[in-house]
Protein backbone atom coordinates (compact mmCIF):
# COMPACT_ATOMS: atom_id res chain seq x y z
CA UNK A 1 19.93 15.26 12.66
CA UNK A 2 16.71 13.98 14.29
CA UNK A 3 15.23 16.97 12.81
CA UNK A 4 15.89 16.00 8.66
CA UNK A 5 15.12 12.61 10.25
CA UNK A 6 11.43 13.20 10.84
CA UNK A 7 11.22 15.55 7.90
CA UNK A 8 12.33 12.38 5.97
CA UNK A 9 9.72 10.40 8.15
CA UNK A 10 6.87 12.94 7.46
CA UNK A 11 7.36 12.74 3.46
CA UNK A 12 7.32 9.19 3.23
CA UNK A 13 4.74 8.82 5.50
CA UNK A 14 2.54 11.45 3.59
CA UNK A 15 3.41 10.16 -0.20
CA UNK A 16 2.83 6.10 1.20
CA UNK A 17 -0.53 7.69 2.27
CA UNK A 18 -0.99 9.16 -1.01
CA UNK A 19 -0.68 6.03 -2.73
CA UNK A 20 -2.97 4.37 -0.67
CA UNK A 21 -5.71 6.89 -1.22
CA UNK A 22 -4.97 6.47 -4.81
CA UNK A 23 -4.91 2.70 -5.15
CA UNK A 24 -8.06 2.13 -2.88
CA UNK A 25 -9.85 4.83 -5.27
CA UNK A 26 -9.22 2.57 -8.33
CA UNK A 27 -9.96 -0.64 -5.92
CA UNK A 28 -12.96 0.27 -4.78
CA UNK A 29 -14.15 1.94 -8.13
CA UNK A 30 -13.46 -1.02 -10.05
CA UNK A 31 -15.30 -3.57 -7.37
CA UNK A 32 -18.29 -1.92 -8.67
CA UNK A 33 -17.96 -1.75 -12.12
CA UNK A 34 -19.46 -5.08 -14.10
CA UNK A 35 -16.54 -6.64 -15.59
CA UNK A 36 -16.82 -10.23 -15.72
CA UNK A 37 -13.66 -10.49 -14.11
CA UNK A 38 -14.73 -9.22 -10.92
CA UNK A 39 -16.91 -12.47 -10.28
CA UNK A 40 -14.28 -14.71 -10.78
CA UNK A 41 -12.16 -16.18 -7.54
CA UNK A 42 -9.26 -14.73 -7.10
CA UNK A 43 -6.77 -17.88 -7.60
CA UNK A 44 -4.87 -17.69 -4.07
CA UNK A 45 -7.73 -16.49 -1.74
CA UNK A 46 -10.91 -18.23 -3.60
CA UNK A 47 -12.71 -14.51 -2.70
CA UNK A 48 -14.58 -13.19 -5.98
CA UNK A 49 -12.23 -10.94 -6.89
CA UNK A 50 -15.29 -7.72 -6.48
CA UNK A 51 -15.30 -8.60 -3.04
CA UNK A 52 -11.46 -9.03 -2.31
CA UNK A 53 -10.78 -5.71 -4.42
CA UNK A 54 -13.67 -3.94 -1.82
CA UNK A 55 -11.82 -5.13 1.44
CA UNK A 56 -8.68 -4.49 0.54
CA UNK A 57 -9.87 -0.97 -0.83
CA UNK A 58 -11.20 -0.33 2.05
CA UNK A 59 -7.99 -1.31 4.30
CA UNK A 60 -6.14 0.89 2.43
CA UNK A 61 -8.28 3.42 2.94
CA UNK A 62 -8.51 3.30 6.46
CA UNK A 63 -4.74 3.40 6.43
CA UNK A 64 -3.94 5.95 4.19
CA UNK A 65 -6.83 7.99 6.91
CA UNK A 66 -4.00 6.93 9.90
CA UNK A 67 -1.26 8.60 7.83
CA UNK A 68 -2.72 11.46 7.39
CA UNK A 69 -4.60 12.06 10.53
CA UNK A 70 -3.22 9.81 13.13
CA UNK A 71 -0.62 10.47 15.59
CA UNK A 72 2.57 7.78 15.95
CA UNK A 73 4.85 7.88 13.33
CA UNK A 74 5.86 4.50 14.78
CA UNK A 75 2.93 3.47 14.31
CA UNK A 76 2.24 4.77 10.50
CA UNK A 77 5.85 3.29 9.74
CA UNK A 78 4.62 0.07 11.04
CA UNK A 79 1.27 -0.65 9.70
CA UNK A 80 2.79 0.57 5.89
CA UNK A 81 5.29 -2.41 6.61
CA UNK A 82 2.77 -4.32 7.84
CA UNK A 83 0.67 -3.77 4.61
CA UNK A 84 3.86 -3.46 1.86
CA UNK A 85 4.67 -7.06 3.34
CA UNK A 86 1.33 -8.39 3.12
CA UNK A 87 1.11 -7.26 -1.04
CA UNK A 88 4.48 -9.06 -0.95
CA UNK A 89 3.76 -12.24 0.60
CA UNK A 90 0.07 -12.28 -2.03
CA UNK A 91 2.73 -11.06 -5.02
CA UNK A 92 4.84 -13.94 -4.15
CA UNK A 93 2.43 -16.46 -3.54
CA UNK A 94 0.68 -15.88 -7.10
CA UNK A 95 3.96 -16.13 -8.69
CA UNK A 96 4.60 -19.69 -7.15
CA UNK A 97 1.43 -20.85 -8.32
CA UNK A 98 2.75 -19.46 -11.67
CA UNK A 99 -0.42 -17.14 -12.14
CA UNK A 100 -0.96 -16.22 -16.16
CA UNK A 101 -1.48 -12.68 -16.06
CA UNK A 102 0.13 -9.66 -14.11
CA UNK A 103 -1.28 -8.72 -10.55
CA UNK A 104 -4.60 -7.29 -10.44
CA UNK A 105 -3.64 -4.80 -7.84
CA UNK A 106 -5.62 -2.02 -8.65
CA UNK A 107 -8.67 -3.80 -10.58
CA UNK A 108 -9.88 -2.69 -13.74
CA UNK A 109 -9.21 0.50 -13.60
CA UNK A 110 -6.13 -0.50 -15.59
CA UNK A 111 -8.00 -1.34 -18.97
CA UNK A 112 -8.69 2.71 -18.83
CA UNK A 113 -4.95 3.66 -18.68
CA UNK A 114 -2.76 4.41 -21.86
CA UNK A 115 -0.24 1.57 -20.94
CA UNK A 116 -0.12 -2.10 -21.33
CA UNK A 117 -1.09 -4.09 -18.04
CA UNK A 118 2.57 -5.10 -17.99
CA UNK A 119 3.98 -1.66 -17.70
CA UNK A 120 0.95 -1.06 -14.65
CA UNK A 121 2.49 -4.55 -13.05
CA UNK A 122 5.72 -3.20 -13.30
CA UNK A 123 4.65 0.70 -11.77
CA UNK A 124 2.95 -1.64 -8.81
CA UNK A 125 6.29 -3.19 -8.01
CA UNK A 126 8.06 -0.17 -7.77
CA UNK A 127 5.89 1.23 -5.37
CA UNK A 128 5.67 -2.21 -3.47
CA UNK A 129 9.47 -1.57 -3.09
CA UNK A 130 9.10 2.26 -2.11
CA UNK A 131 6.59 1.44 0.35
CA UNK A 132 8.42 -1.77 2.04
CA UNK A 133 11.78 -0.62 1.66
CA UNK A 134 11.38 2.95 2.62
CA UNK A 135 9.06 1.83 5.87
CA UNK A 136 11.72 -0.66 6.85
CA UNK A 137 14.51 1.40 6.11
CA UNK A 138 13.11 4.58 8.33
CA UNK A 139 11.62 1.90 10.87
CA UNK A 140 15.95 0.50 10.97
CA UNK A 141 17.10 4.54 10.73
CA UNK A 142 15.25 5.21 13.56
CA UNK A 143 16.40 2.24 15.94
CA UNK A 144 19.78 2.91 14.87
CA UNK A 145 19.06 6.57 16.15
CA UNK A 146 18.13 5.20 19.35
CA UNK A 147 15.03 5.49 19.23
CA UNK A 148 12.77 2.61 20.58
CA UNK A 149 9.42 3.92 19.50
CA UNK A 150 8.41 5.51 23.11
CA UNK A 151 8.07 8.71 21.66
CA UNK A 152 4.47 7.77 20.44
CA UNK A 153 3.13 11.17 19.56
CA UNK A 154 5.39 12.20 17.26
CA UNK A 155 3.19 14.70 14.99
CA UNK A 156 3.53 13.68 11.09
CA UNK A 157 -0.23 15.40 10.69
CA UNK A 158 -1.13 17.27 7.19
CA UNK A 159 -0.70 20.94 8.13
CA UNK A 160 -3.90 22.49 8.58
């Protein structure tokens, strides 16, 4: 069982890093492109939105490094619930303040896809889900399992 168990904790843990490579690519390529978007404030942090896009990009990037190269699964589990929680917390907090348009979670990249910026909103939320639900859920899965995170070292590396 504890076998499947970090085979299931490996794959999530490499696709969540996938998607973080992938939406910090169109973050950080779109907070350099000139749209005149990107010097507005975003409406909940009052960052332009080219600089937010950058450090957030970046984040990401960093993490999605961590799942790939670093060493505690514990520890990749927990900063993707960390991070899924904190697009959560921003997702929910625009939609109080009853924001017009869809999230701009992965910048303008968007106008350059062949679907509306609804269906990309929509895409976003399902992975915000994957990501938070399937950390949480493996975080739970492996309490339940007895295990307390003292195993530190378990290897979830890319093969070489």
């Amino acid at each position: 069982m504890k076998e499947k168990q970090e085979r299931h904790i490996t794959c999530f843990i490499m696709t969540a890093g996938a998607v973080f490579v992938a939406t910090a690519l169109a973050k950080l390529v779109s907070a350099l492109g000139d749209a005149r978007i990107l010097d507005l404030a975003d409406p909940l942090l009052g960052l332009k939105t080219r600089h937010l896009l950058a450090c957030v990009g970046v984040v990401e990037a960093v993490l999605a490094g961590y799942l790939f190269f670093g060493r505690s699964s514990w520890l990749k589990l927990s900063l993707t619930a960390w991070m899924a929680t904190n697009f959560l917390v921003y997702r929910l907090a625009i939609w109080w303040m009853d924001a017009p348009k869809p999230c701009g979670c992965l910048g303008t990249v968007t106008d350059a896809l062949p679907v509306s910026p609804r269906m990309v909103d929509y895409g976003m939320k399902g992975i915000l889900a994957y990501l938070l639900i399937g950390s949480l859920g493996l975080i739970g899965m492996r309490v339940r399992s007895g295990d307390r995170g003292t195993e530190s070292t378990v290897e979830t590396n890319v093969p070489a």
